[in-house]
C-alpha atoms as a PDB file:
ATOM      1  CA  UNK A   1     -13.354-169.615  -1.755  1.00  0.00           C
ATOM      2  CA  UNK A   2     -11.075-167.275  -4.299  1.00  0.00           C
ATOM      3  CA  UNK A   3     -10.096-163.912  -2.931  1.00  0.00           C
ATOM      4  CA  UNK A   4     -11.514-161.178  -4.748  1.00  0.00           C
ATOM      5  CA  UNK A   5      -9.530-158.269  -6.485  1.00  0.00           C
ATOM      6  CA  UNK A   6     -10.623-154.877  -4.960  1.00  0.00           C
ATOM      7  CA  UNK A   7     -10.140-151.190  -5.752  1.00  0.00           C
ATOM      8  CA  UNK A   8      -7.943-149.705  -2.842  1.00  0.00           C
ATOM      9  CA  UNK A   9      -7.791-146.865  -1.638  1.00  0.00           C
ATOM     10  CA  UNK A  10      -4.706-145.846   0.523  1.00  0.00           C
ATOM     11  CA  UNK A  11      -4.972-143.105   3.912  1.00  0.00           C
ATOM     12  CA  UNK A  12      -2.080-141.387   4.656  1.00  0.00           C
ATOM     13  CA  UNK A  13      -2.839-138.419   6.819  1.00  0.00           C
ATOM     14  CA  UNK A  14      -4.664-136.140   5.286  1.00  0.00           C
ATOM     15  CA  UNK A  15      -4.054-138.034   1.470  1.00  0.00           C
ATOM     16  CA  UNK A  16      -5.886-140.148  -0.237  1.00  0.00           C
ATOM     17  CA  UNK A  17      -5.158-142.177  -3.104  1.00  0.00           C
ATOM     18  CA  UNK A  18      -7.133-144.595  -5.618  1.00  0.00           C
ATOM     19  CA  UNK A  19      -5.932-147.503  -7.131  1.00  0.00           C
ATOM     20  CA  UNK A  20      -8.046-147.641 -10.358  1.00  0.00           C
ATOM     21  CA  UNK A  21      -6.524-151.258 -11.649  1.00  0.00           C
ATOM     22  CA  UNK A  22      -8.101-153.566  -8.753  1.00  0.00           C
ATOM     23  CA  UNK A  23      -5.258-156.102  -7.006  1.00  0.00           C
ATOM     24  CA  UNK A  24      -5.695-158.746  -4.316  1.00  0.00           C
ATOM     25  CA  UNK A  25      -3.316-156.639  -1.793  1.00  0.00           C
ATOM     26  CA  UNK A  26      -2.448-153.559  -1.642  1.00  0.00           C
ATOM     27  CA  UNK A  27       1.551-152.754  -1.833  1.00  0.00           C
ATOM     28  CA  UNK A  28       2.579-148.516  -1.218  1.00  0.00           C
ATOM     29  CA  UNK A  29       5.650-146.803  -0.972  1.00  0.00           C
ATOM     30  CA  UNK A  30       6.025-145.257   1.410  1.00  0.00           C
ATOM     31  CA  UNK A  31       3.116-147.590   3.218  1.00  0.00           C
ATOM     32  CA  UNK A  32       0.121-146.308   3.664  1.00  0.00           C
ATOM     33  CA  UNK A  33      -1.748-145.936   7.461  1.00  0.00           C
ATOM     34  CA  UNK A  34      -4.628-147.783   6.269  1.00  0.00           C
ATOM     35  CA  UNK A  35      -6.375-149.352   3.265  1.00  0.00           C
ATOM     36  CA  UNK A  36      -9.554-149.318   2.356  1.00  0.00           C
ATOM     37  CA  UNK A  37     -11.008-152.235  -0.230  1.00  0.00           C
ATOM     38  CA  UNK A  38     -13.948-151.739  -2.763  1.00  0.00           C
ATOM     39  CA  UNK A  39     -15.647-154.267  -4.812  1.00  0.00           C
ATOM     40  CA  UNK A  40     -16.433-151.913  -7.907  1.00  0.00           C
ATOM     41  CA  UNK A  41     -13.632-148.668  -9.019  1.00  0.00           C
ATOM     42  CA  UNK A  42     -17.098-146.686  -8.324  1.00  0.00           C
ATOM     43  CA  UNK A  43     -17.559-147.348  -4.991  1.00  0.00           C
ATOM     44  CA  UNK A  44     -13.597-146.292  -4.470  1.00  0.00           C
ATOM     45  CA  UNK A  45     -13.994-143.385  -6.133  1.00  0.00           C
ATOM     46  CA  UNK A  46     -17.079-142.475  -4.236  1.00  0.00           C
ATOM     47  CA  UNK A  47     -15.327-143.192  -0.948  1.00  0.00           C
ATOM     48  CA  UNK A  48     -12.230-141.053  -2.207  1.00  0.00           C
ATOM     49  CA  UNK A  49     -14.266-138.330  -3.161  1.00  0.00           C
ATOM     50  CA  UNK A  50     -15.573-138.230   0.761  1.00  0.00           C
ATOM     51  CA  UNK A  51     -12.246-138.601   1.402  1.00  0.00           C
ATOM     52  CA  UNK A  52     -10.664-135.357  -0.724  1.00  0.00           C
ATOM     53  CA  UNK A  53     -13.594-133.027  -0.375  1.00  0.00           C
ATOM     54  CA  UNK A  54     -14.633-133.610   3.230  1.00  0.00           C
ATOM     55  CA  UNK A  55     -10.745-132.707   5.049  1.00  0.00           C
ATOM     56  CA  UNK A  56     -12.463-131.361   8.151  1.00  0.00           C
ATOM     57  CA  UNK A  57     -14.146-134.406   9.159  1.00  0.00           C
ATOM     58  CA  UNK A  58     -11.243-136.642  10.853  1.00  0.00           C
ATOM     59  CA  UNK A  59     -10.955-139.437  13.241  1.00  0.00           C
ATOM     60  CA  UNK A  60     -14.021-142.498  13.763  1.00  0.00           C
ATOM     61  CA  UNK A  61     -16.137-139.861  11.560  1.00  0.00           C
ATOM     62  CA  UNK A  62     -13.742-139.840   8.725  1.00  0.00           C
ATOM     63  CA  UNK A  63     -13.591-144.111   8.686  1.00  0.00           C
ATOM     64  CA  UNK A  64     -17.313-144.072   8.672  1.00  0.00           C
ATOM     65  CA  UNK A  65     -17.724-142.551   5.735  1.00  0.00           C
ATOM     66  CA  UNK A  66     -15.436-144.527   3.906  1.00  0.00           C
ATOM     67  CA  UNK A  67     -17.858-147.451   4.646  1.00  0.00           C
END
């Protein structure tokens, strides 16, 4: 089984940032609290979009979305 190259998107707080070139693993500076991998760039920028537009939801909620 290969490993798959995914779109990432990177939670930091209240950020959110896309990679748009897709990688194996993810690599921030400063490191991100948690990543979140997508198998096409418009999935991620679906999930980012939650992500940016929907600030008030936070927590479990927040995560759930991203799914």
């Amino acid at each position: 089984m290969s490993a798959e190259k995914k779109y990432w998107i990177a939670l930091n707080g209240p950020s959110c940032v896309i990679s748009r070139t897709p990688w194996l693993q993810p690599v921030t500076i400063p490191v991100a609290h948690q990543y979140f991998g997508f198998s096409t760039l418009e999935e991620a920028e679906r999930a980012q979009d939650i992500c940016l537009h929907q600030p008030d939801v936070g927590g479990e909620a927040r995560l759930q979305l991203l799914r």
